[in-house]
N, C-alpha and C. Protein backbone atom coordinates (compact mmCIF):
# COMPACT_ATOMS: atom_id res chain seq x y z
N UNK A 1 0.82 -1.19 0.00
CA UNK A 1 0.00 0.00 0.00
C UNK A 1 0.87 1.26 0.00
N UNK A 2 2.06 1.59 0.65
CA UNK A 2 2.41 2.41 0.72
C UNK A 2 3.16 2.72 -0.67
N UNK A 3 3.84 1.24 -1.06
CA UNK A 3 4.53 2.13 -1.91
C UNK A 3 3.16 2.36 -3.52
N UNK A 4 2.56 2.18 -3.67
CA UNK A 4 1.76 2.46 -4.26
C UNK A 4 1.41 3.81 -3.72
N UNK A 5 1.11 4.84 -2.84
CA UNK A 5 1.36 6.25 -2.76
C UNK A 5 2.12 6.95 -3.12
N UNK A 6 3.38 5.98 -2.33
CA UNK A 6 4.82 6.57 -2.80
C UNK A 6 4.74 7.17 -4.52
N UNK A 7 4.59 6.20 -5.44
CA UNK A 7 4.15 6.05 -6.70
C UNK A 7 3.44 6.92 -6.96
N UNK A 8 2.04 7.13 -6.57
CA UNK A 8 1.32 7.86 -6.87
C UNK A 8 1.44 9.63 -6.51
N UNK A 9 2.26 9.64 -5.59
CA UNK A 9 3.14 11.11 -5.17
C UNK A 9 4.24 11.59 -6.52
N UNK A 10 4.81 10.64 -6.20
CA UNK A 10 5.99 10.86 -7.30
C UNK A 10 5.78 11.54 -8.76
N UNK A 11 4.28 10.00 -9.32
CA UNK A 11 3.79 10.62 -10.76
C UNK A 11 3.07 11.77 -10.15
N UNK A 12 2.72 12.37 -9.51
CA UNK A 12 1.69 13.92 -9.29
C UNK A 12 2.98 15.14 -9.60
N UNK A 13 4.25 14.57 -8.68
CA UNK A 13 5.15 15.74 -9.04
C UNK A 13 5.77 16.01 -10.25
N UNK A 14 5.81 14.61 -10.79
CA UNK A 14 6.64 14.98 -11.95
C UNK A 14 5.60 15.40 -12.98
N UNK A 15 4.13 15.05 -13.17
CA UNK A 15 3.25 15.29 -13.77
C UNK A 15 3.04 17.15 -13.28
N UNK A 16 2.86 17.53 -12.52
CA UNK A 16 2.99 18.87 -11.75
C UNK A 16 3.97 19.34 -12.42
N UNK A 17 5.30 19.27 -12.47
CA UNK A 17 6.73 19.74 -12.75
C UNK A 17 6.46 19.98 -14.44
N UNK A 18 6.12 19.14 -14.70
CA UNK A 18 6.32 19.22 -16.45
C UNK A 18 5.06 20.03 -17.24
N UNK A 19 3.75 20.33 -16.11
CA UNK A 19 2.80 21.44 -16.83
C UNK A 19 3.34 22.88 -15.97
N UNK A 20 3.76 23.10 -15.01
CA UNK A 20 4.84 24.58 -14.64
C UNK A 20 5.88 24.62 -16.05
N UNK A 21 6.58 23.81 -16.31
CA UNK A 21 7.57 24.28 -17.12
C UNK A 21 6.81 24.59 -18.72
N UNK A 22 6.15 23.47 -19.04
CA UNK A 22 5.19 23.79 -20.08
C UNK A 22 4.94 25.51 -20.13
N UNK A 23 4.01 25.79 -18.94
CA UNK A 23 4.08 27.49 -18.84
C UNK A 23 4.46 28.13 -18.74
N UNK A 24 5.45 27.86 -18.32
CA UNK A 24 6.49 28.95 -17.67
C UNK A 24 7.80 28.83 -19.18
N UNK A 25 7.84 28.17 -20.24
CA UNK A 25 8.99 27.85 -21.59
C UNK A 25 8.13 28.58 -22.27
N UNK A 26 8.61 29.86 -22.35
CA UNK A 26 8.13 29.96 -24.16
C UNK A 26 8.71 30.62 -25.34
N UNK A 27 10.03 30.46 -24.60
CA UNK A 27 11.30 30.69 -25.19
C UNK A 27 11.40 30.19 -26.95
N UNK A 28 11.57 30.65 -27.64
CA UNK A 28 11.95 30.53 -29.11
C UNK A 28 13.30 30.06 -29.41
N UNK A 29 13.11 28.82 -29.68
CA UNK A 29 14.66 28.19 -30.00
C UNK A 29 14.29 27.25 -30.98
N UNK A 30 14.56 27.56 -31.87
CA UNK A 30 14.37 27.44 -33.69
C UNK A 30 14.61 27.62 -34.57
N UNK A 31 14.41 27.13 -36.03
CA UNK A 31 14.74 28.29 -37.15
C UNK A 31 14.05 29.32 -37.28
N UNK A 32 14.07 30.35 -38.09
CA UNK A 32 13.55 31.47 -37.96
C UNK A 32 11.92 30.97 -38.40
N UNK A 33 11.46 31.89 -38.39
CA UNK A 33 9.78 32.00 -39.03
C UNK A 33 9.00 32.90 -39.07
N UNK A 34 8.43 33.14 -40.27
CA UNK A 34 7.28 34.56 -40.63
C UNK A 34 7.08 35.38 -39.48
N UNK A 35 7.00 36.50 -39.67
CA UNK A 35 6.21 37.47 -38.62
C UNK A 35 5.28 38.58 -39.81
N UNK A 36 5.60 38.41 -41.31
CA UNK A 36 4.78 39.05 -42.40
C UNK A 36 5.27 38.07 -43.36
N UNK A 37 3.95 37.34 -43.77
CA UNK A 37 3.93 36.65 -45.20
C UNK A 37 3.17 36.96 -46.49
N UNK A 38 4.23 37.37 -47.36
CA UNK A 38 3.54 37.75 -48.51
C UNK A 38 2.40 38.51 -48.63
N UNK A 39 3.00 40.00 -47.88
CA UNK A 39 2.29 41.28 -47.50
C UNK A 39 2.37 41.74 -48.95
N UNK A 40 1.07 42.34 -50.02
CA UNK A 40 1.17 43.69 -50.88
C UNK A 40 1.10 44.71 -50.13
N UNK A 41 2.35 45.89 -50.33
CA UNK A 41 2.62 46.89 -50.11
C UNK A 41 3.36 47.80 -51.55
N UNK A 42 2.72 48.30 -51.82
CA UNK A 42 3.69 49.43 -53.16
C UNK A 42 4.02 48.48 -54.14
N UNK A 43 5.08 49.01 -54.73
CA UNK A 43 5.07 48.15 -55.97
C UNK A 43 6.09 46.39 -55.04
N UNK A 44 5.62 45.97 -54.04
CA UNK A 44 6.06 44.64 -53.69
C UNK A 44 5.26 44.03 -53.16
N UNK A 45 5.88 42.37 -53.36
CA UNK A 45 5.31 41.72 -52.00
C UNK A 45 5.96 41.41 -51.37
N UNK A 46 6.18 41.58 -49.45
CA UNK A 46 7.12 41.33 -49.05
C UNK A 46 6.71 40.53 -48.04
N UNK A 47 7.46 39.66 -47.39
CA UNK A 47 7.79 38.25 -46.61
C UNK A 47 8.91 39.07 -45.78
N UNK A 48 8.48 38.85 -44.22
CA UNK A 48 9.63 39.39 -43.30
C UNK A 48 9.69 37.84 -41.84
N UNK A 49 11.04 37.20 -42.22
CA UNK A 49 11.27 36.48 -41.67
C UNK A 49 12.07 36.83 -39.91
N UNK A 50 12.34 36.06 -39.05
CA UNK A 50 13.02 36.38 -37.83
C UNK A 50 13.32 35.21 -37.00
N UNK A 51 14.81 35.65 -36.01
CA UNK A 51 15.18 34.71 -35.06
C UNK A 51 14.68 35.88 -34.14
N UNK A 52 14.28 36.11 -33.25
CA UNK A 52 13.99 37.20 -32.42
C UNK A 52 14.59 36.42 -31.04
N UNK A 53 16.13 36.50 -30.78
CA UNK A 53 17.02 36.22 -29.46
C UNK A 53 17.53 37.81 -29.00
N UNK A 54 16.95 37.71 -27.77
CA UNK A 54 16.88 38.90 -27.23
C UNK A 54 18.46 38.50 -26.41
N UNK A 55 19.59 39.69 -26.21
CA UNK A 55 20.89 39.23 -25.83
C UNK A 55 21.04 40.67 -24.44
N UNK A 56 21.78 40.44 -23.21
CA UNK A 56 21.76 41.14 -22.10
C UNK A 56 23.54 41.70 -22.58
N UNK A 57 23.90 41.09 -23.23
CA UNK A 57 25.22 41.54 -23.61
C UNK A 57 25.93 42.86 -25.07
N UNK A 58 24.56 43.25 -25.47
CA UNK A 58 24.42 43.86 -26.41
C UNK A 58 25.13 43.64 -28.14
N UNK A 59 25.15 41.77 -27.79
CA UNK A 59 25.14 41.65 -29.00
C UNK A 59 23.85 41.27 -30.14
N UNK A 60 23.53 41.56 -30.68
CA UNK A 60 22.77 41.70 -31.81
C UNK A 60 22.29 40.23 -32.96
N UNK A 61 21.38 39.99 -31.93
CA UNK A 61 20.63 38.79 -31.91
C UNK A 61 19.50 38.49 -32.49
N UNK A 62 18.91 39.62 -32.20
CA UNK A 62 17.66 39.48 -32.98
C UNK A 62 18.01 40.09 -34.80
N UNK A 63 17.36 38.66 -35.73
CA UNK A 63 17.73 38.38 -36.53
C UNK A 63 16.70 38.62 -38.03
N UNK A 64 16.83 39.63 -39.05
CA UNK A 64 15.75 39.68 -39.85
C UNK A 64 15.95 39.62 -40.87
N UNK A 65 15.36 38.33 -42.00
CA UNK A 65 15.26 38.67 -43.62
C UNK A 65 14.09 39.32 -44.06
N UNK A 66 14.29 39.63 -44.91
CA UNK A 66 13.08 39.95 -45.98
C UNK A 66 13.77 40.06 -47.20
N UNK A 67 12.36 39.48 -47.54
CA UNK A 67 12.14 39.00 -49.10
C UNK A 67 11.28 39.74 -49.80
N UNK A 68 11.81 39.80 -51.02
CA UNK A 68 10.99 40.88 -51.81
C UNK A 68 10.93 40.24 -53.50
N UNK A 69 9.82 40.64 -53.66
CA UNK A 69 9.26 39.90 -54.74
C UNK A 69 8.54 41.42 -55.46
N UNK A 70 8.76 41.50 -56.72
CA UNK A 70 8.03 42.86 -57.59
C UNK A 70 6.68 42.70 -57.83
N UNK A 71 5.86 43.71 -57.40
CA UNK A 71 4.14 43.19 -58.09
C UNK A 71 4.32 42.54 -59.19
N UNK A 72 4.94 43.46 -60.40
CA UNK A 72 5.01 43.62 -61.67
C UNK A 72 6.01 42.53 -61.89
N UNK A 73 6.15 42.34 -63.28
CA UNK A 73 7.02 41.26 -63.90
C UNK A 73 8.66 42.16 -64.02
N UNK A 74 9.58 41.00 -63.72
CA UNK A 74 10.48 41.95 -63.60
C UNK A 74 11.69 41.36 -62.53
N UNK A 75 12.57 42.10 -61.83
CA UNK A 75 13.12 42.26 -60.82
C UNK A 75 13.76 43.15 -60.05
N UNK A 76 13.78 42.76 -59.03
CA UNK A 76 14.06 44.02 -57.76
C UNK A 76 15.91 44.73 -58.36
N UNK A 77 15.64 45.79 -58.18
CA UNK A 77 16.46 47.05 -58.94
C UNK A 77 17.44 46.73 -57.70
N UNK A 78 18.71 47.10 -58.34
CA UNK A 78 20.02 47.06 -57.45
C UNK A 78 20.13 47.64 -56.33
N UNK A 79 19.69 49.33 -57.27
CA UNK A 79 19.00 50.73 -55.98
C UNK A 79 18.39 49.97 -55.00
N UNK A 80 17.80 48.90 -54.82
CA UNK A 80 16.72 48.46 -53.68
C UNK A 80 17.17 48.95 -52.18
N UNK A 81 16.94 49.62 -51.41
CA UNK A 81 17.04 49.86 -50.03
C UNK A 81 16.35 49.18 -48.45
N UNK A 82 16.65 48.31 -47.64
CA UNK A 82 15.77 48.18 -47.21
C UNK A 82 16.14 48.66 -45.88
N UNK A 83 15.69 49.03 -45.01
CA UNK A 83 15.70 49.58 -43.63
C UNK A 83 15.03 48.31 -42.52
N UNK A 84 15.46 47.89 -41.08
CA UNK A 84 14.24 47.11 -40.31
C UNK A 84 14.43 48.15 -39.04
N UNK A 85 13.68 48.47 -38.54
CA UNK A 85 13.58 49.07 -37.01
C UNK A 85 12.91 47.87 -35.84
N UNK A 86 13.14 48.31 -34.83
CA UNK A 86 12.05 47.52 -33.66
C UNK A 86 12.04 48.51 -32.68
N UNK A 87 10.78 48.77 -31.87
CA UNK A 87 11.29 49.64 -30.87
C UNK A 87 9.94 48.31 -29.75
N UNK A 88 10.44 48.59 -28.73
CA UNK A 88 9.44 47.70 -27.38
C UNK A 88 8.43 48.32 -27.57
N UNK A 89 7.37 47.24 -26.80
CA UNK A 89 6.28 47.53 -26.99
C UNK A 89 5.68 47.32 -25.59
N UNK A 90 6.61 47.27 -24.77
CA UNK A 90 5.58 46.29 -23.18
C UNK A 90 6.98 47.28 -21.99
N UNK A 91 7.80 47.68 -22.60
CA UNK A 91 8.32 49.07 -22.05
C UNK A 91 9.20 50.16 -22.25
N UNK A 92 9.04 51.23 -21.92
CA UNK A 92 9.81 52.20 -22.66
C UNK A 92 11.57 51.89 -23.17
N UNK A 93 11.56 52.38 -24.41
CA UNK A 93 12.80 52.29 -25.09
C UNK A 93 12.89 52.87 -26.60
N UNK A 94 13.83 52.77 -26.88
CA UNK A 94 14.21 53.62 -27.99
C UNK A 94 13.97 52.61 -28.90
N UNK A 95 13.34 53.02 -30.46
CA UNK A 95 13.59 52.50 -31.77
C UNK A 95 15.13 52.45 -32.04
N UNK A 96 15.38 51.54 -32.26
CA UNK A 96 16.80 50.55 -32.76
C UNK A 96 16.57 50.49 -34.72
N UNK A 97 17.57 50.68 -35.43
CA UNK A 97 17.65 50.95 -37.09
C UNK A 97 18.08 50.13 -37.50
N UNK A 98 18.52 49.52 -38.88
CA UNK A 98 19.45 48.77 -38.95
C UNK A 98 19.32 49.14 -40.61
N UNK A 99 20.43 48.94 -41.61
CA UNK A 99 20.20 48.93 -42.82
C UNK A 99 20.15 47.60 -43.03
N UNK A 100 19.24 46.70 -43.84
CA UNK A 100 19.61 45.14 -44.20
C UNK A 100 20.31 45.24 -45.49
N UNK A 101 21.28 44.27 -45.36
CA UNK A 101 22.13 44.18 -46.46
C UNK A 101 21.60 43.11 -47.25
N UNK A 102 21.57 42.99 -48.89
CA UNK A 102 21.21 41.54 -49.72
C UNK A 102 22.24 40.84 -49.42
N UNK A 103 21.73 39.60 -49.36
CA UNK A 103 22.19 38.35 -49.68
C UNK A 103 22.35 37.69 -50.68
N UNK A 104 21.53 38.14 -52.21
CA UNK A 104 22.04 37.39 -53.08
C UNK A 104 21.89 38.24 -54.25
N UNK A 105 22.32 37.80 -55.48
CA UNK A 105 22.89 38.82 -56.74
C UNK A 105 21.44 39.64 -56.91
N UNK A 106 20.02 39.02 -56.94
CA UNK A 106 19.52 39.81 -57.27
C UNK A 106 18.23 40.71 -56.69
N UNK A 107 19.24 41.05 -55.35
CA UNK A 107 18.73 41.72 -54.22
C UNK A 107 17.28 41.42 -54.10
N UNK A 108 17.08 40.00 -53.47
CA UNK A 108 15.38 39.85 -53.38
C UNK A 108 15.74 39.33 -51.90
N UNK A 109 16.44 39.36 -51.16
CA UNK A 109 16.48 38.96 -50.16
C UNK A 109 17.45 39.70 -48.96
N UNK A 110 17.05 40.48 -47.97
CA UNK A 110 17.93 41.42 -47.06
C UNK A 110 18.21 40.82 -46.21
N UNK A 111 18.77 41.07 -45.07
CA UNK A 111 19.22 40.41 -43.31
C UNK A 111 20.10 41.83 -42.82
N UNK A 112 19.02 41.61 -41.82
CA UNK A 112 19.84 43.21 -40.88
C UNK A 112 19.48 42.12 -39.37
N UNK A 113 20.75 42.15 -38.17
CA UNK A 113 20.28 41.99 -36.86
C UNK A 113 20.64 43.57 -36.53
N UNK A 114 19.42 43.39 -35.12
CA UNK A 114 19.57 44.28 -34.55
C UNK A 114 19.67 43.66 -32.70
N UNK A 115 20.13 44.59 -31.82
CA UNK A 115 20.01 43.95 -30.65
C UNK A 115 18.64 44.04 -30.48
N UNK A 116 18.01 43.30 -29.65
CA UNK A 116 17.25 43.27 -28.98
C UNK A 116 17.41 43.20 -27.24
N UNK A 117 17.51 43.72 -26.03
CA UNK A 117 18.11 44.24 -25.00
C UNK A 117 17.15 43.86 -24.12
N UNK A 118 15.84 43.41 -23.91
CA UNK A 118 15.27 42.13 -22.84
C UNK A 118 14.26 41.39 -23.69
N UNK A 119 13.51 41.11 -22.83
CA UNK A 119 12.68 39.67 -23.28
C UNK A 119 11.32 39.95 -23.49
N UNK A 120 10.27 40.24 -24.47
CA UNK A 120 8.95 40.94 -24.78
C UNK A 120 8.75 41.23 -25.91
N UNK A 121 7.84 42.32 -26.31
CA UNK A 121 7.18 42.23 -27.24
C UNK A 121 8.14 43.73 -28.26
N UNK A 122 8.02 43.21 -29.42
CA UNK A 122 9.02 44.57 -30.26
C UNK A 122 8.12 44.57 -31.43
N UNK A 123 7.97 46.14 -31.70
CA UNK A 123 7.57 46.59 -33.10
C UNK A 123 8.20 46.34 -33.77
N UNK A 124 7.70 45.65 -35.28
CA UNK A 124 8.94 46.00 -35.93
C UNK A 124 8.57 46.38 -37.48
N UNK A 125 9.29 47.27 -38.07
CA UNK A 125 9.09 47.87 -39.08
C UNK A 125 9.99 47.94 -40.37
N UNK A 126 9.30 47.59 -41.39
CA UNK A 126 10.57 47.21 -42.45
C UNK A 126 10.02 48.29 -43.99
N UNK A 127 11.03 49.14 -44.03
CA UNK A 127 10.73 50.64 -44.88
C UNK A 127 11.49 49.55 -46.18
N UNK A 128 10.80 50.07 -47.16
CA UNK A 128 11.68 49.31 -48.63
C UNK A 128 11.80 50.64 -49.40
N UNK A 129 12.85 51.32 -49.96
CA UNK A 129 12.80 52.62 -51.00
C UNK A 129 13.57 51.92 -52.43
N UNK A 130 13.53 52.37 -53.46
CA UNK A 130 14.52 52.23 -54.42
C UNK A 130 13.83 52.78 -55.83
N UNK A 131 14.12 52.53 -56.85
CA UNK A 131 13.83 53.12 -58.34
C UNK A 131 12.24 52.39 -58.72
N UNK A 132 11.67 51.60 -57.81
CA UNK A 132 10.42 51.08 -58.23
C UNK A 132 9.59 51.49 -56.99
N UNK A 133 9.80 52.45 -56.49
CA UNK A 133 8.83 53.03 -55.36
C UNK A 133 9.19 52.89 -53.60
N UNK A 134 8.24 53.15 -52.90
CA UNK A 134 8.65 52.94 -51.62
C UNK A 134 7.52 52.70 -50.73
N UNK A 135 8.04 51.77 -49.58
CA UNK A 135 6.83 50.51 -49.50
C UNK A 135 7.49 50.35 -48.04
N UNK A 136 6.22 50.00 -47.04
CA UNK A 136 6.43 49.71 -45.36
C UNK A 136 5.80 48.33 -45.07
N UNK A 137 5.89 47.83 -44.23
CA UNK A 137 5.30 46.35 -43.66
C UNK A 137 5.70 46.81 -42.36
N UNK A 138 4.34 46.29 -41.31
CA UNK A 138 4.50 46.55 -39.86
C UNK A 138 4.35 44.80 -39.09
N UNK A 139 5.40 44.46 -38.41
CA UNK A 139 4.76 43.25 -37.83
C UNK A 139 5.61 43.09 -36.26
N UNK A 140 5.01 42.67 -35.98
CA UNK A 140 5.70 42.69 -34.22
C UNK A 140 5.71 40.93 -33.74
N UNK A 141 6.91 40.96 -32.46
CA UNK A 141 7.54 39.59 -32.53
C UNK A 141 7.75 39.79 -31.08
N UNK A 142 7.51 38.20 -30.43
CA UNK A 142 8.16 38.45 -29.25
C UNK A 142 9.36 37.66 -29.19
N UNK A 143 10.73 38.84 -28.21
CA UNK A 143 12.04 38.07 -28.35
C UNK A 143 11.89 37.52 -27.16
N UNK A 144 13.02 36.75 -27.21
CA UNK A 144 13.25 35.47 -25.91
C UNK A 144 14.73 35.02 -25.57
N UNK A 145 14.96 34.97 -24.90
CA UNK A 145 16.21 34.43 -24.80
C UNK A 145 16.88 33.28 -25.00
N UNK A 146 17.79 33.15 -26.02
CA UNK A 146 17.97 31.58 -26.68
C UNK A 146 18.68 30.22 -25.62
N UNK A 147 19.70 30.71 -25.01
CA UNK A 147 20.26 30.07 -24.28
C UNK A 147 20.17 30.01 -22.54
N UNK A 148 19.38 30.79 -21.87
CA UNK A 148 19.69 31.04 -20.67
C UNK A 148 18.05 30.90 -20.81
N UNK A 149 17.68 29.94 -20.02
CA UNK A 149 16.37 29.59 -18.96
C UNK A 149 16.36 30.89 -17.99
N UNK A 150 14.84 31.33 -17.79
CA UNK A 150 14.78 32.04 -16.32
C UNK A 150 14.94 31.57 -15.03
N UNK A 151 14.69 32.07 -13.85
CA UNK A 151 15.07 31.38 -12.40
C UNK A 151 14.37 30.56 -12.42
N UNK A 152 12.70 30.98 -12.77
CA UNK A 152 11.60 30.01 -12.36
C UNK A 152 11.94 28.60 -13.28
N UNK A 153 12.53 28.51 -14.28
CA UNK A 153 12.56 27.51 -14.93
C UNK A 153 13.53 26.86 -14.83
N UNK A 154 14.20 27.45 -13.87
CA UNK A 154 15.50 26.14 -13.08
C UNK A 154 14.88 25.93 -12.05
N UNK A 155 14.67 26.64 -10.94
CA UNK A 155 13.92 25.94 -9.58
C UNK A 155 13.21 25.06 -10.10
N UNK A 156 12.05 25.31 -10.71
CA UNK A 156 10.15 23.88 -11.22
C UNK A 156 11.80 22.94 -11.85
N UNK A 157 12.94 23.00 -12.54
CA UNK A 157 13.29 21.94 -13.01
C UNK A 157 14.08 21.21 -12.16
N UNK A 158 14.50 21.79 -11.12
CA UNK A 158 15.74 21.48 -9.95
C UNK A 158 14.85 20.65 -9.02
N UNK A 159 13.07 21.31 -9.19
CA UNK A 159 12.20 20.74 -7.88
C UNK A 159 12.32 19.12 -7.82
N UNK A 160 12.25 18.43 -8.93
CA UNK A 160 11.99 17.42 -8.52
C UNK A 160 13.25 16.30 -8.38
N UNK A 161 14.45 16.75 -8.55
CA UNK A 161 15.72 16.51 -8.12
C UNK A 161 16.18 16.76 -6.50
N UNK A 162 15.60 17.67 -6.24
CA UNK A 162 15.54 18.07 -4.28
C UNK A 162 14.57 17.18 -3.91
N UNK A 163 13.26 17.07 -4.33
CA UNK A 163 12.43 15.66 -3.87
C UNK A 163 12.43 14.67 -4.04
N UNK A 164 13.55 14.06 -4.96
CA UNK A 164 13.66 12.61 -5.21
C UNK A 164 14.74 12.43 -3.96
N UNK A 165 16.23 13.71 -3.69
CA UNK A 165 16.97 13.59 -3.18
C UNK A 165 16.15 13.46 -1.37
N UNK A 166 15.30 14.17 -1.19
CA UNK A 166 14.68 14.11 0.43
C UNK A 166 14.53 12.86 0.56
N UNK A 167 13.73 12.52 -0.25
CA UNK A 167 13.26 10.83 -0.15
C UNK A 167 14.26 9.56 0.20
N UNK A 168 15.21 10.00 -0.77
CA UNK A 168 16.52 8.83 -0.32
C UNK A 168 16.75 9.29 0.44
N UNK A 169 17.22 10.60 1.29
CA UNK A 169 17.97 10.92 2.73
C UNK A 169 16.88 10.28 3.57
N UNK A 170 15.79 10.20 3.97
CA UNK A 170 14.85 10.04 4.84
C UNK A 170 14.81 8.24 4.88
N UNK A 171 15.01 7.97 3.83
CA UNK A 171 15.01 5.77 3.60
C UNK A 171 16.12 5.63 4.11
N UNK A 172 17.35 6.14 3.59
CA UNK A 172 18.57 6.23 4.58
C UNK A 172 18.52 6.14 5.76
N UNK A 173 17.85 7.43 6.28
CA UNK A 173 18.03 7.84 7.72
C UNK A 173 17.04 6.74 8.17
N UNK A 174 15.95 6.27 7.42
CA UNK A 174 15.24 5.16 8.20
C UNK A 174 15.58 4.12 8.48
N UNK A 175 16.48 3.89 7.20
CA UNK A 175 17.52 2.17 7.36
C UNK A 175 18.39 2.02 8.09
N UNK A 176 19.08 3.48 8.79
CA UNK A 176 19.66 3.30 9.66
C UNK A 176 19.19 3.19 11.19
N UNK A 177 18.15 3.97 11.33
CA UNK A 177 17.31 3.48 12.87
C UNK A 177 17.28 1.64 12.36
N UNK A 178 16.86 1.35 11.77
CA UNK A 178 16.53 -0.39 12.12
C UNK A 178 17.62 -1.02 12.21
N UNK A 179 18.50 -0.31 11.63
CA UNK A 179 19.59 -1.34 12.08
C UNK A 179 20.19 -0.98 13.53
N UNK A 180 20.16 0.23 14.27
CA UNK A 180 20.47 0.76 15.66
C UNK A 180 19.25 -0.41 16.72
């Protein structure tokens, strides 16, 4: 009987432990993915991709392509310019710029990081100018921190490593009264 509690304690914590962390993870650790898909704006359509890793060290993590595709038949002009900004949205801070540079010969594809400096919600804004007009997309992302868990999500993960450990100190300490 008992150890059938025992059992039935055990699965409650670890069942307990693993819907806290469930809630408490919602950290982004992935490849990138849409935050604007195949938006018409001006003479484009644009696709704005992201790693959104927010960094305490002020390196420049949060991560943005965009893709650009011409309404019209054709292709995107050399002139192409693209700009990404983010500024917070959940607390005061400054809009952050970045120019994105192309990635490939025929500038349909940009990447600008910018830092991102804590963990929440960011505007973000991607200006396109060049010889075929000039064109905005608005889409907002929440960053996260890629590598570093919060406190709460080491304690709920540490919890049930301190309660497996009580348990053996206490069978211990019990196995040793019977043998005294």
């Amino acid at each position: 009987m008992k150890h059938r509690t025992r059992s039935a304690v055990t699965l409650w914590w670890t069942t307990a432990s693993a819907l806290l962390m469930a809630v408490v993870v919602r950290a982004h650790s992935g490849p990138p993915f849409p935050i604007v898909s195949n938006q018409h704006t001006g003479p484009y359509t644009v696709s704005v991709w992201t790693d959104p890793d927010a960094s305490d060290t002020g390196v420049a993590a949060g991560r943005f392509w965009v893709v650009l595709e011409p309404d019209r038949a054709g292709e995107i002009p050399a002139d192409t310019r693209v700009t990404v900004s983010i500024a917070p949205r959940d607390v005061a801070g400054s809009t952050k710029e970045a120019a994105a540079q192309p990635t490939d010969a025929q500038a349909t594809r940009h990447f600008a990081a910018l830092v991102m400096d804590h963990e929440g919600q960011f505007a973000v804004r991607v200006t396109i100018g060049g010889s075929l007009g000039r064109a905005e997309v608005d889409g907002r992302v929440d960053a996260t921190y890629d590598t570093r868990p919060g406190r709460a999500v080491l304690y709920i993960s540490l919890l049930p490593f301190v309660l497996i450990g009580m348990l053996w100190l206490k069978l211990l300490l019990r196995r040793r009264g019977l043998r005294q």
